[in-house]
PDB file of N, CA and C in Angstrom:
ATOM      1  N   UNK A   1     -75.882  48.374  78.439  1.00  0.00           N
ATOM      2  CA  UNK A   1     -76.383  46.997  78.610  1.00  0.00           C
ATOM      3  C   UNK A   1     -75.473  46.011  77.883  1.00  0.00           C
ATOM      4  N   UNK A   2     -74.240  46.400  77.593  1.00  0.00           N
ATOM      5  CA  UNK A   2     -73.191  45.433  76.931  1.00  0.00           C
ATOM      6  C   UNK A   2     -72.724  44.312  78.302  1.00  0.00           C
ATOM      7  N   UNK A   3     -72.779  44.453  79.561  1.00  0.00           N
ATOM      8  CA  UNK A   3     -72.202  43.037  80.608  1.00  0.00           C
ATOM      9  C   UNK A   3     -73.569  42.257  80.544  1.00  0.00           C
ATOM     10  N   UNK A   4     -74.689  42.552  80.751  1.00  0.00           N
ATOM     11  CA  UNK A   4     -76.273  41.730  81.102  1.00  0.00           C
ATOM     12  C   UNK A   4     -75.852  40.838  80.469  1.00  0.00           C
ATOM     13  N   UNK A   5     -76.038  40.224  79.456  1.00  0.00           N
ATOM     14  CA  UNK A   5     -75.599  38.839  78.925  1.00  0.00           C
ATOM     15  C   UNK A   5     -74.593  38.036  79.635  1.00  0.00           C
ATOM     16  N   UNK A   6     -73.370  38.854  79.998  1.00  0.00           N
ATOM     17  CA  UNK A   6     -72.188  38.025  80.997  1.00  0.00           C
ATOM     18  C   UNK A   6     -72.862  37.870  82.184  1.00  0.00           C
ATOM     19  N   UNK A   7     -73.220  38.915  82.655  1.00  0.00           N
ATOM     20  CA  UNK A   7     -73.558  38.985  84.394  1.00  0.00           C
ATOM     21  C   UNK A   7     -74.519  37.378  84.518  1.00  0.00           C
ATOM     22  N   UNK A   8     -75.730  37.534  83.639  1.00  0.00           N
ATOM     23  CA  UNK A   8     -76.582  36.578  83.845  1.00  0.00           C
ATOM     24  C   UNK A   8     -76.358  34.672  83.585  1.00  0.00           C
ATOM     25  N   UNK A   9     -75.227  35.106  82.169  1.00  0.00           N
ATOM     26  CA  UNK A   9     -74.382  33.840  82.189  1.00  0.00           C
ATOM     27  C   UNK A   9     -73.574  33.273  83.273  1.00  0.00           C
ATOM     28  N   UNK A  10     -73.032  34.042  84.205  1.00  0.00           N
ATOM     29  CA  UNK A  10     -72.058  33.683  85.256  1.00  0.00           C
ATOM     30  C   UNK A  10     -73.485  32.856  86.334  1.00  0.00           C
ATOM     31  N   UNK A  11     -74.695  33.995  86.559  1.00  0.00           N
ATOM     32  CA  UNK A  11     -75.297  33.597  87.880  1.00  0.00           C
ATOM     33  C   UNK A  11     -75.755  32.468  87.562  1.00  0.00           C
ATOM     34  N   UNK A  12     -76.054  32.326  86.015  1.00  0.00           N
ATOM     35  CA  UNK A  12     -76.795  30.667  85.762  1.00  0.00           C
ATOM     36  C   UNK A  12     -75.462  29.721  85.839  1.00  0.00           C
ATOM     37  N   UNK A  13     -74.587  30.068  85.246  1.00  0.00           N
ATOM     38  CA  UNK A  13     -73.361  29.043  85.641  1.00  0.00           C
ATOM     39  C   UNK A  13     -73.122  28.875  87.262  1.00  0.00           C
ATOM     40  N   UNK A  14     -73.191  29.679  87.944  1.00  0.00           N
ATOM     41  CA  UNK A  14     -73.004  29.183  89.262  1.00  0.00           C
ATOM     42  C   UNK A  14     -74.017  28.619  89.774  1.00  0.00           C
ATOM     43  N   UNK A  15     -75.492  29.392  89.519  1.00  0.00           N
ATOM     44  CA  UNK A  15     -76.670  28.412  90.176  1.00  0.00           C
ATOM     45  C   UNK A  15     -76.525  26.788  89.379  1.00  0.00           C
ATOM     46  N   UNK A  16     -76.202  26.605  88.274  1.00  0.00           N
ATOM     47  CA  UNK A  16     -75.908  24.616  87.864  1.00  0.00           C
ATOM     48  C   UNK A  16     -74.899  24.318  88.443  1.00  0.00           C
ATOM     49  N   UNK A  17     -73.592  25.313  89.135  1.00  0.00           N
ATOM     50  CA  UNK A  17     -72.545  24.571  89.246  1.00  0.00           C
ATOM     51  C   UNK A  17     -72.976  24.071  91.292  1.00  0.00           C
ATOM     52  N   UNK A  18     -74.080  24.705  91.624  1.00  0.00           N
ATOM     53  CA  UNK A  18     -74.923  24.435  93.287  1.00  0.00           C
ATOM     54  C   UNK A  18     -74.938  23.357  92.545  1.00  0.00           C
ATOM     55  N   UNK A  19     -76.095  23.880  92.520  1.00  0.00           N
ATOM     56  CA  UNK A  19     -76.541  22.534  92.196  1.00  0.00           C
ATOM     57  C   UNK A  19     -76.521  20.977  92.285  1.00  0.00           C
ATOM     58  N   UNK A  20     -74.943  21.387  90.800  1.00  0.00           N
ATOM     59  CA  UNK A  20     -74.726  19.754  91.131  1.00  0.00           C
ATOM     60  C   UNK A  20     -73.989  19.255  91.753  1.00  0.00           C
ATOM     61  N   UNK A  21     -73.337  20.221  92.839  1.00  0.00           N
ATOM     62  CA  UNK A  21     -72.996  19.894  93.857  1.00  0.00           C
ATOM     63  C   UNK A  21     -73.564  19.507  95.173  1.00  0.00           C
ATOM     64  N   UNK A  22     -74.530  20.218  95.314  1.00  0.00           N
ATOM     65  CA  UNK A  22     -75.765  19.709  96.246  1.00  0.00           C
ATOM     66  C   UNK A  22     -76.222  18.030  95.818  1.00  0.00           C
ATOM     67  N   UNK A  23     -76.849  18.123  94.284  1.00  0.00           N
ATOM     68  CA  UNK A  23     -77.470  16.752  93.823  1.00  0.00           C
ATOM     69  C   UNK A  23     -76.386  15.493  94.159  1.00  0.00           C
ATOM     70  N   UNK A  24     -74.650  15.936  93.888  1.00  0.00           N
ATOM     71  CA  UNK A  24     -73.647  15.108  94.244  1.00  0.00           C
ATOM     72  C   UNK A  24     -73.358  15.155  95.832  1.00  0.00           C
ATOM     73  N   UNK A  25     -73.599  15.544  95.874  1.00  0.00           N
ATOM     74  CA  UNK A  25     -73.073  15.185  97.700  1.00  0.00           C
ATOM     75  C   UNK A  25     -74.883  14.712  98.355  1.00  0.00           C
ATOM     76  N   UNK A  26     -75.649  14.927  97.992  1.00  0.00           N
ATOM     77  CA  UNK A  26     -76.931  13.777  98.205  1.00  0.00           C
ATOM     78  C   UNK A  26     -76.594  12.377  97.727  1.00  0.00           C
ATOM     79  N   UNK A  27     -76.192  12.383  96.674  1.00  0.00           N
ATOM     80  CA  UNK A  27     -76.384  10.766  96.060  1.00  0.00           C
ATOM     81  C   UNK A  27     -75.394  10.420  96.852  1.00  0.00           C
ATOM     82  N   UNK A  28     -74.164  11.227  96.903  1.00  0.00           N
ATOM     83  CA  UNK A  28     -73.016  10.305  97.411  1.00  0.00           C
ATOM     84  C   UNK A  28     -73.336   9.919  98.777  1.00  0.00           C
ATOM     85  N   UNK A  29     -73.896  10.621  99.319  1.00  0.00           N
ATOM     86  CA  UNK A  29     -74.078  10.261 100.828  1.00  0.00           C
ATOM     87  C   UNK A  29     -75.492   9.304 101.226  1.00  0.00           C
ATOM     88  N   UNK A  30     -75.876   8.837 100.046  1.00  0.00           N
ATOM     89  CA  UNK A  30     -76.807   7.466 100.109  1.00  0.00           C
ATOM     90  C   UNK A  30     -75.760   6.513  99.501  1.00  0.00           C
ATOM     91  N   UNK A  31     -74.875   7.085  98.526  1.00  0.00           N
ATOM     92  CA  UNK A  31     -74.402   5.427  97.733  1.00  0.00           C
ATOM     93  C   UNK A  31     -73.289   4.809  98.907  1.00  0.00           C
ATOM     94  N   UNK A  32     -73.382   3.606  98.957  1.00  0.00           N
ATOM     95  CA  UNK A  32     -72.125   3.303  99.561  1.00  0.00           C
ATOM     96  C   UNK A  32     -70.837   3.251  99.073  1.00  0.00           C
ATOM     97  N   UNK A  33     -69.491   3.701  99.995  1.00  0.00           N
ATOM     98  CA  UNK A  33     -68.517   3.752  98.898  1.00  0.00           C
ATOM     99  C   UNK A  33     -67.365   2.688  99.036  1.00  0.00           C
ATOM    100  N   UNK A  34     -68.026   1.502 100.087  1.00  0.00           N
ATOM    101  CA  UNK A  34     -67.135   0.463 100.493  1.00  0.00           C
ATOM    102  C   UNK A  34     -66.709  -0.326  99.075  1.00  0.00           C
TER     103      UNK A  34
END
């Protein structure tokens, strides 16, 4: 059980790095960018 700590650090780093890519490409595609 020495990776569990990495393994689970990576999946939470990638599920925030969705994320705020999802949350950023929502806002951006309400804000205007004229």
């Amino acid at each position: 059980m020495k990776g569990t700590g990495r393994h689970t650090l990576g999946i939470l780093l990638m599920v925030i790095i969705v994320l705020e890519a999802i949350y950023f490409l929502l806002t951006a595609s309400w804000l205007p960018w004229r």
